[in-house]
C-alpha atoms as a PDB file:
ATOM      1  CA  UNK A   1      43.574  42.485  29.151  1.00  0.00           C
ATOM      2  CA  UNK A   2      45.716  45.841  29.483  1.00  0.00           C
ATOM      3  CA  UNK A   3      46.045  48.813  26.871  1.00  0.00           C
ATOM      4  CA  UNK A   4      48.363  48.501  24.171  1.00  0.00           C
ATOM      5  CA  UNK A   5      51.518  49.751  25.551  1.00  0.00           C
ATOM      6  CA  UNK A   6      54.931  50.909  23.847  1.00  0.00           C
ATOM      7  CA  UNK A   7      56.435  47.704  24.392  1.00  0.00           C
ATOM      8  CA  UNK A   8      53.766  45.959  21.682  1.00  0.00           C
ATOM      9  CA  UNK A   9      54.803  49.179  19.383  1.00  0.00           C
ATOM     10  CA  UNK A  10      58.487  47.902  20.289  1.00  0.00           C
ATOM     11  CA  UNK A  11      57.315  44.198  18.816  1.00  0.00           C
ATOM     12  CA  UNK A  12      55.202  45.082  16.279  1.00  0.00           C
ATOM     13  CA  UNK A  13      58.231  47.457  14.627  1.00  0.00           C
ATOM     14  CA  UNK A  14      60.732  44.906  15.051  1.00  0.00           C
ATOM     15  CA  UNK A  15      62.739  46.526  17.581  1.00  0.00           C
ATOM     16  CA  UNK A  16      62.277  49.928  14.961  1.00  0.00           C
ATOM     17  CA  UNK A  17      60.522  52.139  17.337  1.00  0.00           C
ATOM     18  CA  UNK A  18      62.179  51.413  21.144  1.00  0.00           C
ATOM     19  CA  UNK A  19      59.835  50.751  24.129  1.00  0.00           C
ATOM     20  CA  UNK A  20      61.813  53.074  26.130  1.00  0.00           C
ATOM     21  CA  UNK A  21      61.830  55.997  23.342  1.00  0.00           C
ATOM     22  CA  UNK A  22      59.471  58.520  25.549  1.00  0.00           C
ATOM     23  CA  UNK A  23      58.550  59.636  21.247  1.00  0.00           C
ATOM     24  CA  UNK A  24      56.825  56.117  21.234  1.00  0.00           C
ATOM     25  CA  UNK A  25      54.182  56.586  23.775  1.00  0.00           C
ATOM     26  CA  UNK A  26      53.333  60.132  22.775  1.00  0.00           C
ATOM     27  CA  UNK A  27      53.138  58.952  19.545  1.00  0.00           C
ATOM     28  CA  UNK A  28      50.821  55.849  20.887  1.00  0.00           C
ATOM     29  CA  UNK A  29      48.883  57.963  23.158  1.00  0.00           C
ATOM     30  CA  UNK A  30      48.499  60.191  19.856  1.00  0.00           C
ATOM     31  CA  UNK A  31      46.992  57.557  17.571  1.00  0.00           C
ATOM     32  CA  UNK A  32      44.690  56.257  20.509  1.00  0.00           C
ATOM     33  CA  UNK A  33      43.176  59.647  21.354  1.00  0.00           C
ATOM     34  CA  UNK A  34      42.765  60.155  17.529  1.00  0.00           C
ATOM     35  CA  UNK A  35      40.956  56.895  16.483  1.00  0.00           C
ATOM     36  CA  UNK A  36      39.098  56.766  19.638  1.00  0.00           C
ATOM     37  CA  UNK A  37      37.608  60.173  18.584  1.00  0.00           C
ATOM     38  CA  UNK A  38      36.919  59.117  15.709  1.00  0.00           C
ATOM     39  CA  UNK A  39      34.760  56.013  16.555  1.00  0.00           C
ATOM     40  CA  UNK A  40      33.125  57.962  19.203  1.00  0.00           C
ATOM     41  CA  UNK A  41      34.435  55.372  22.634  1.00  0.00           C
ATOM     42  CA  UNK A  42      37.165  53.554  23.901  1.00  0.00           C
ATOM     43  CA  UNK A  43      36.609  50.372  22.465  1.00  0.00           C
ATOM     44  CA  UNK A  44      39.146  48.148  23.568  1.00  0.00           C
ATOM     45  CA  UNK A  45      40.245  47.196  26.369  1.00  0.00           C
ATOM     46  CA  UNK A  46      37.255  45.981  28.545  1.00  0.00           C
ATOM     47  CA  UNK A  47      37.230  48.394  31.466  1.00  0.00           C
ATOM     48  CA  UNK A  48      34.889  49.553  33.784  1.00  0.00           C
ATOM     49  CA  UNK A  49      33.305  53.650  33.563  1.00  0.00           C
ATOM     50  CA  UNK A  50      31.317  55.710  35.431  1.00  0.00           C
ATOM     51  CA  UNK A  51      29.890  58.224  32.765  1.00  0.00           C
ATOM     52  CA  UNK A  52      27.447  60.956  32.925  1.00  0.00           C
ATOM     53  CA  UNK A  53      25.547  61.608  29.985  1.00  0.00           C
ATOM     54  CA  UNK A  54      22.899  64.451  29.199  1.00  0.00           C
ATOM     55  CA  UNK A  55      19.372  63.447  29.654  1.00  0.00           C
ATOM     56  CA  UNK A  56      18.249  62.548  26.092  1.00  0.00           C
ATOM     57  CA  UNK A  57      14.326  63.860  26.640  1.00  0.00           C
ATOM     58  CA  UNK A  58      13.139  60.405  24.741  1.00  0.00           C
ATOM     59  CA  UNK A  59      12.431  56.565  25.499  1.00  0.00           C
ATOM     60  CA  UNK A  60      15.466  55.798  24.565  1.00  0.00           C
ATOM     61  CA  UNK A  61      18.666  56.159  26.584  1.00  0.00           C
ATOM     62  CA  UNK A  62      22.031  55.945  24.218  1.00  0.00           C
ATOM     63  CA  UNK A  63      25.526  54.830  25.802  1.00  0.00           C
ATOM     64  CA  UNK A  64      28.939  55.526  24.569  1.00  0.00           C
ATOM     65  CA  UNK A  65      29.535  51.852  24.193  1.00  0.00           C
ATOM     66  CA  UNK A  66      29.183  48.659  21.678  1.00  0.00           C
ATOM     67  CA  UNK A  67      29.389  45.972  24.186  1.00  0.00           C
ATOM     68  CA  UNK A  68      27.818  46.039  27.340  1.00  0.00           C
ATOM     69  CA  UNK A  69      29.650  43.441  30.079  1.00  0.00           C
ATOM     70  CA  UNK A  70      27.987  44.252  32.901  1.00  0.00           C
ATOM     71  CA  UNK A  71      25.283  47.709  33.726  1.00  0.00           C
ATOM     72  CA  UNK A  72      26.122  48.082  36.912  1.00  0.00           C
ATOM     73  CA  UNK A  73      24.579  51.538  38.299  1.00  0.00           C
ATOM     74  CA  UNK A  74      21.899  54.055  36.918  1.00  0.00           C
ATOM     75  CA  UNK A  75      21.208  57.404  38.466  1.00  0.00           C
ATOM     76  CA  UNK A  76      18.893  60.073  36.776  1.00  0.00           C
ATOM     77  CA  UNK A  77      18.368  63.577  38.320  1.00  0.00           C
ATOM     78  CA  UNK A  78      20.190  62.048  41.352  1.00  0.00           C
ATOM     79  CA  UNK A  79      17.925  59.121  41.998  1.00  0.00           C
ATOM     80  CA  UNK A  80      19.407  55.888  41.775  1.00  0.00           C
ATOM     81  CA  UNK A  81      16.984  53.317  39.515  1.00  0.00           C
ATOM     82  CA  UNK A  82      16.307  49.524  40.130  1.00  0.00           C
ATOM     83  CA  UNK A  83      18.232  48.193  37.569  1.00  0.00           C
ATOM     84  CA  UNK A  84      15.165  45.304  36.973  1.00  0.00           C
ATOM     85  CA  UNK A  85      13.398  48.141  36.124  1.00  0.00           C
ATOM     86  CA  UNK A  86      15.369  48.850  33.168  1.00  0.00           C
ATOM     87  CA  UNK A  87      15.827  47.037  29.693  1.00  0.00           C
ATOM     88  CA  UNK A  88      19.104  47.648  27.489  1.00  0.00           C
ATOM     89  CA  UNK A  89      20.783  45.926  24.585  1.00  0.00           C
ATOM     90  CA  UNK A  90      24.224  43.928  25.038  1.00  0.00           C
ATOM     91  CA  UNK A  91      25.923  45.442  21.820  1.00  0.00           C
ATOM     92  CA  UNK A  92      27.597  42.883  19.705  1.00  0.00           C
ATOM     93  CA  UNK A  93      30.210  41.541  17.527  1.00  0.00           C
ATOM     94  CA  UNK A  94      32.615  44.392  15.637  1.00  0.00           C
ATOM     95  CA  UNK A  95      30.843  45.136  12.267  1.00  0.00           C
ATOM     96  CA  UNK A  96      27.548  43.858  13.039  1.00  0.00           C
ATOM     97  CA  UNK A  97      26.085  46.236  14.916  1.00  0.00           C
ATOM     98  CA  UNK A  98      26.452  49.884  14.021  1.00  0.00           C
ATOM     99  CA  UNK A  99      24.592  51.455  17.012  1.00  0.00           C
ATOM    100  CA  UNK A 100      25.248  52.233  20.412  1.00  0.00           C
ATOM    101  CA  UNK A 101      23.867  49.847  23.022  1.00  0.00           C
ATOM    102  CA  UNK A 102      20.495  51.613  24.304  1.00  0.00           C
ATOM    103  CA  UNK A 103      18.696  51.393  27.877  1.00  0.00           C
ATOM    104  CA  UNK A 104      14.751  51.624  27.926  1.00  0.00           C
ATOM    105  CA  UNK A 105      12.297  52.102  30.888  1.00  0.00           C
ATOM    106  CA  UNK A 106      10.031  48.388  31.276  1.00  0.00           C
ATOM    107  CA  UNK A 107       7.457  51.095  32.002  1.00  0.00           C
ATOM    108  CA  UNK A 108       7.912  52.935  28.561  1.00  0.00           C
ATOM    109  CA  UNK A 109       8.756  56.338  30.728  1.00  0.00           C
ATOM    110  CA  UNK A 110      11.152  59.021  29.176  1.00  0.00           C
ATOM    111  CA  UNK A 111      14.451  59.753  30.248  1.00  0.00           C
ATOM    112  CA  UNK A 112      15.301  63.411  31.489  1.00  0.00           C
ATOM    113  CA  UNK A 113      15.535  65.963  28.953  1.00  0.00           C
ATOM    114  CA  UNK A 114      18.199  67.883  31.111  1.00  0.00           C
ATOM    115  CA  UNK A 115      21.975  67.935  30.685  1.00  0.00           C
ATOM    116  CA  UNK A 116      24.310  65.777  32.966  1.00  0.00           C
ATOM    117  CA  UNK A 117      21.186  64.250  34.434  1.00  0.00           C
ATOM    118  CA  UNK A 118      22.336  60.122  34.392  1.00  0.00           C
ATOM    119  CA  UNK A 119      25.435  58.737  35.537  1.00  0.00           C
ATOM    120  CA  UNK A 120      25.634  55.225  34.531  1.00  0.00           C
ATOM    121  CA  UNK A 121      28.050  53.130  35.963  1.00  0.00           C
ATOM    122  CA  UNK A 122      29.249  49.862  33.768  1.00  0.00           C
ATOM    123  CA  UNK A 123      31.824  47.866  32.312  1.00  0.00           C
ATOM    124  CA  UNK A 124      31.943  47.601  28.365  1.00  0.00           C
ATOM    125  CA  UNK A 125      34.703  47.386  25.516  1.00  0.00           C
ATOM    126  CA  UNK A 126      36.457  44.464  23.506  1.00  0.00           C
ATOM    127  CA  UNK A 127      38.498  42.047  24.507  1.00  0.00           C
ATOM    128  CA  UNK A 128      42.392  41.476  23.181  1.00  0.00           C
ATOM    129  CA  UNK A 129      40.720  38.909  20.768  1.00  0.00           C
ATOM    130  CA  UNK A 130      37.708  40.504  19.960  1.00  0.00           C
ATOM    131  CA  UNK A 131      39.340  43.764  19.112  1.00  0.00           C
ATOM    132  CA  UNK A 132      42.507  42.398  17.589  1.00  0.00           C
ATOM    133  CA  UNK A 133      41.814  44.315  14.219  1.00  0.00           C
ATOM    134  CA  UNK A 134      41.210  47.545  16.431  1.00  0.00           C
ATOM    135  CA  UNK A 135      44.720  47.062  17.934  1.00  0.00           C
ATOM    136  CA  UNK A 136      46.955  45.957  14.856  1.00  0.00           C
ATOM    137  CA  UNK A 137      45.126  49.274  13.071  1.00  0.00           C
ATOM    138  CA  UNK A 138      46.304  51.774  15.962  1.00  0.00           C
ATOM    139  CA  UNK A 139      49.850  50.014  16.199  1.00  0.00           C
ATOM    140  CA  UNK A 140      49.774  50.677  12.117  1.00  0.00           C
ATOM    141  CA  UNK A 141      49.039  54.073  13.161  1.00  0.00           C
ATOM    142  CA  UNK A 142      51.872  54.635  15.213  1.00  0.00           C
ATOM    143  CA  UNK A 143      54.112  52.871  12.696  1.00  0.00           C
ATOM    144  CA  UNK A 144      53.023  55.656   9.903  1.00  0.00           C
ATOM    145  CA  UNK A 145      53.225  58.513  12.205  1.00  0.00           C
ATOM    146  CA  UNK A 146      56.425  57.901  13.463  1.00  0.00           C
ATOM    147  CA  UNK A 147      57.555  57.328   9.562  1.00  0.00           C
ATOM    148  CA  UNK A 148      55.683  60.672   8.217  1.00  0.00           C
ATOM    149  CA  UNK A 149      57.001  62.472  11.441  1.00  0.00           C
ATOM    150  CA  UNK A 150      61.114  61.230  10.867  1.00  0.00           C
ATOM    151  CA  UNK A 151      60.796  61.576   6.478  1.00  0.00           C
ATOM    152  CA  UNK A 152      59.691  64.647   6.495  1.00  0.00           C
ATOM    153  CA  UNK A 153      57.209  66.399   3.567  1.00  0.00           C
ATOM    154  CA  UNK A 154      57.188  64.234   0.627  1.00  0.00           C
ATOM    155  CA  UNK A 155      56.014  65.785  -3.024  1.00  0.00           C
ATOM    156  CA  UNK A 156      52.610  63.592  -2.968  1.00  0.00           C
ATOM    157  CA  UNK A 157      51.566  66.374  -0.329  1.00  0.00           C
ATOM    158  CA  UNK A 158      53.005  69.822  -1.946  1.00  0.00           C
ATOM    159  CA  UNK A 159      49.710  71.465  -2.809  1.00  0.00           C
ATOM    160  CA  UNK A 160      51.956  74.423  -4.891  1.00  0.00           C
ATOM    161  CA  UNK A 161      55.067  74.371  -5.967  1.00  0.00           C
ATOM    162  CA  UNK A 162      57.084  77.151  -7.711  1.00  0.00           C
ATOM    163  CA  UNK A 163      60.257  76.814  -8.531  1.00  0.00           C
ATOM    164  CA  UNK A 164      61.708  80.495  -9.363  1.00  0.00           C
ATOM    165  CA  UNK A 165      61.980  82.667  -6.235  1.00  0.00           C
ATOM    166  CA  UNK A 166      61.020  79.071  -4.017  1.00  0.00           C
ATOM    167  CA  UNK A 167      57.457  78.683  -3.089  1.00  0.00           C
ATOM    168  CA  UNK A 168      56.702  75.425  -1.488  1.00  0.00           C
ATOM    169  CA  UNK A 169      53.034  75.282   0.229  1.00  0.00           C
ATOM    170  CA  UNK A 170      52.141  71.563   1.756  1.00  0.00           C
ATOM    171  CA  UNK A 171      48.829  70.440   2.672  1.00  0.00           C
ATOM    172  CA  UNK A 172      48.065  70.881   6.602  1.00  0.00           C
ATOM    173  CA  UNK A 173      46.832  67.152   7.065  1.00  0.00           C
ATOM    174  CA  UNK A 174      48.407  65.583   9.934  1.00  0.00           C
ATOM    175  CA  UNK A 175      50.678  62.446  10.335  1.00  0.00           C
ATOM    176  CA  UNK A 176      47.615  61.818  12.715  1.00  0.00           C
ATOM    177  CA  UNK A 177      45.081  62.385   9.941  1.00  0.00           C
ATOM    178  CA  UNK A 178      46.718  60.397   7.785  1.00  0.00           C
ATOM    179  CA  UNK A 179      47.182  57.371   9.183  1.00  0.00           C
ATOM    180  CA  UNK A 180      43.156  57.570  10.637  1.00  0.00           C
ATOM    181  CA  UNK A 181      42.591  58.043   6.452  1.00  0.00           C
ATOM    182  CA  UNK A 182      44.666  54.726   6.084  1.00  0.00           C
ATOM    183  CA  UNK A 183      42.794  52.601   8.907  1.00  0.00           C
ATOM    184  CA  UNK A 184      39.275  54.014   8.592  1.00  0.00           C
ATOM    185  CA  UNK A 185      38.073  50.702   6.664  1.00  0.00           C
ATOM    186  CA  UNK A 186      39.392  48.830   9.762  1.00  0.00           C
ATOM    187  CA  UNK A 187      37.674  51.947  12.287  1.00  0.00           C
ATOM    188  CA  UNK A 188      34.313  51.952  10.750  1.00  0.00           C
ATOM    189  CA  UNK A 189      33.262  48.356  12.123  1.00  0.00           C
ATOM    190  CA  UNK A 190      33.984  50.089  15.994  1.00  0.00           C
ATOM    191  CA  UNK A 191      32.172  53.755  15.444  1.00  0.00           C
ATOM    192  CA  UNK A 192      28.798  54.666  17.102  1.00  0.00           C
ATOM    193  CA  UNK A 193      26.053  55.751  14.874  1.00  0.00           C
ATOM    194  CA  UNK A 194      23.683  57.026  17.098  1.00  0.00           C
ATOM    195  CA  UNK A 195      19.982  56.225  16.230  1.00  0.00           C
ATOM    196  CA  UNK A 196      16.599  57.823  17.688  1.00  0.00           C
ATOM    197  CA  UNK A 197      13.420  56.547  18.121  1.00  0.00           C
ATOM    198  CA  UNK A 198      11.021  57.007  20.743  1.00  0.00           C
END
């Protein structure tokens, strides 16, 4: 499974916003960067990372991911660890889980307390199907950006308005912001709420 790419903001439009229109990816690249902030991860597609994380200083070992494929390396401080030493979560469905999959020692040791101390190597994300919500919300995205971007200010955003020696003062939301205010319902089944426990 690839990234969405302009052409699918070509189909989904109808032909509306071109494939070869260089506006279209920036505009794509825009509302990916935004609502993958916003979730906290990539999420979709399934790729495979090498990530280093700061050492967390508890039992508990947090990865910027919801579903785990495959754990392929550990390192911490440097020192690569046997991976049957380890425990960690898969992650699961969109929705149904809400926090981030989590590694544990089998001997109930703590992870590093200091920063950049584990690079984990892995593959994670959703697939096309798994994550087709994710991707018809960030093609949405697109679609209202590129409309808010080509309308121009409508009067639903004027914050003051004075008519008599002109005053006009618009709100300094984003095209970007609002179309992550529009797909958050859709958003919130992919974000990481970190938890802690020892």
């Amino acid at each position: 499974m690839a990234e969405l790419t302009a052409a699918d903001v070509d189909l989904y439009t109808g032909g509306r916003l071109l494939a070869n229109d260089p506006e279209v990816q920036r505009t794509l690249s825009a509302a990916l960067t935004i609502a993958r902030r916003e979730v906290g991860w990539h999420v979709s597609p399934v790729i495979e990372e090498t990530v280093v994380l700061d050492g967390p200083g508890s039992r508990i070992l947090n990865l910027p991911t919801r579903r785990l494929i495959t754990l392929t390396s550990i390192e911490e401080d440097g020192t690569p660890l046997t991976l049957s030493d380890l425990t960690w979560s898969a992650g699961g469905p969109p929705g149904l889980l809400e926090r981030p999959v989590s590694v544990r020692k089998r001997s109930r040791g703590w992870w590093s307390c200091d920063y950049q101390a584990v690079e984990v190597s892995m593959t994670h994300g959703y697939t096309e199907e798994e994550a087709a919500d994710w991707r018809e919300a960030i093609l949405q995205m697109v679609d209202q950006m590129s409309v808010a971007t080509t309308a121009g200010r409508g009067d639903a955003d004027l914050v003051t308005k004075r008519i008599d020696d002109v005053s006009y003062t618009w709100g300094a939301v984003s095209a970007g912001e609002d179309a992550l205010t529009s797909m958050n319902s859709i958003l919130d089944d992919y974000k990481i709420h970190p938890l802690q426990f020892l």
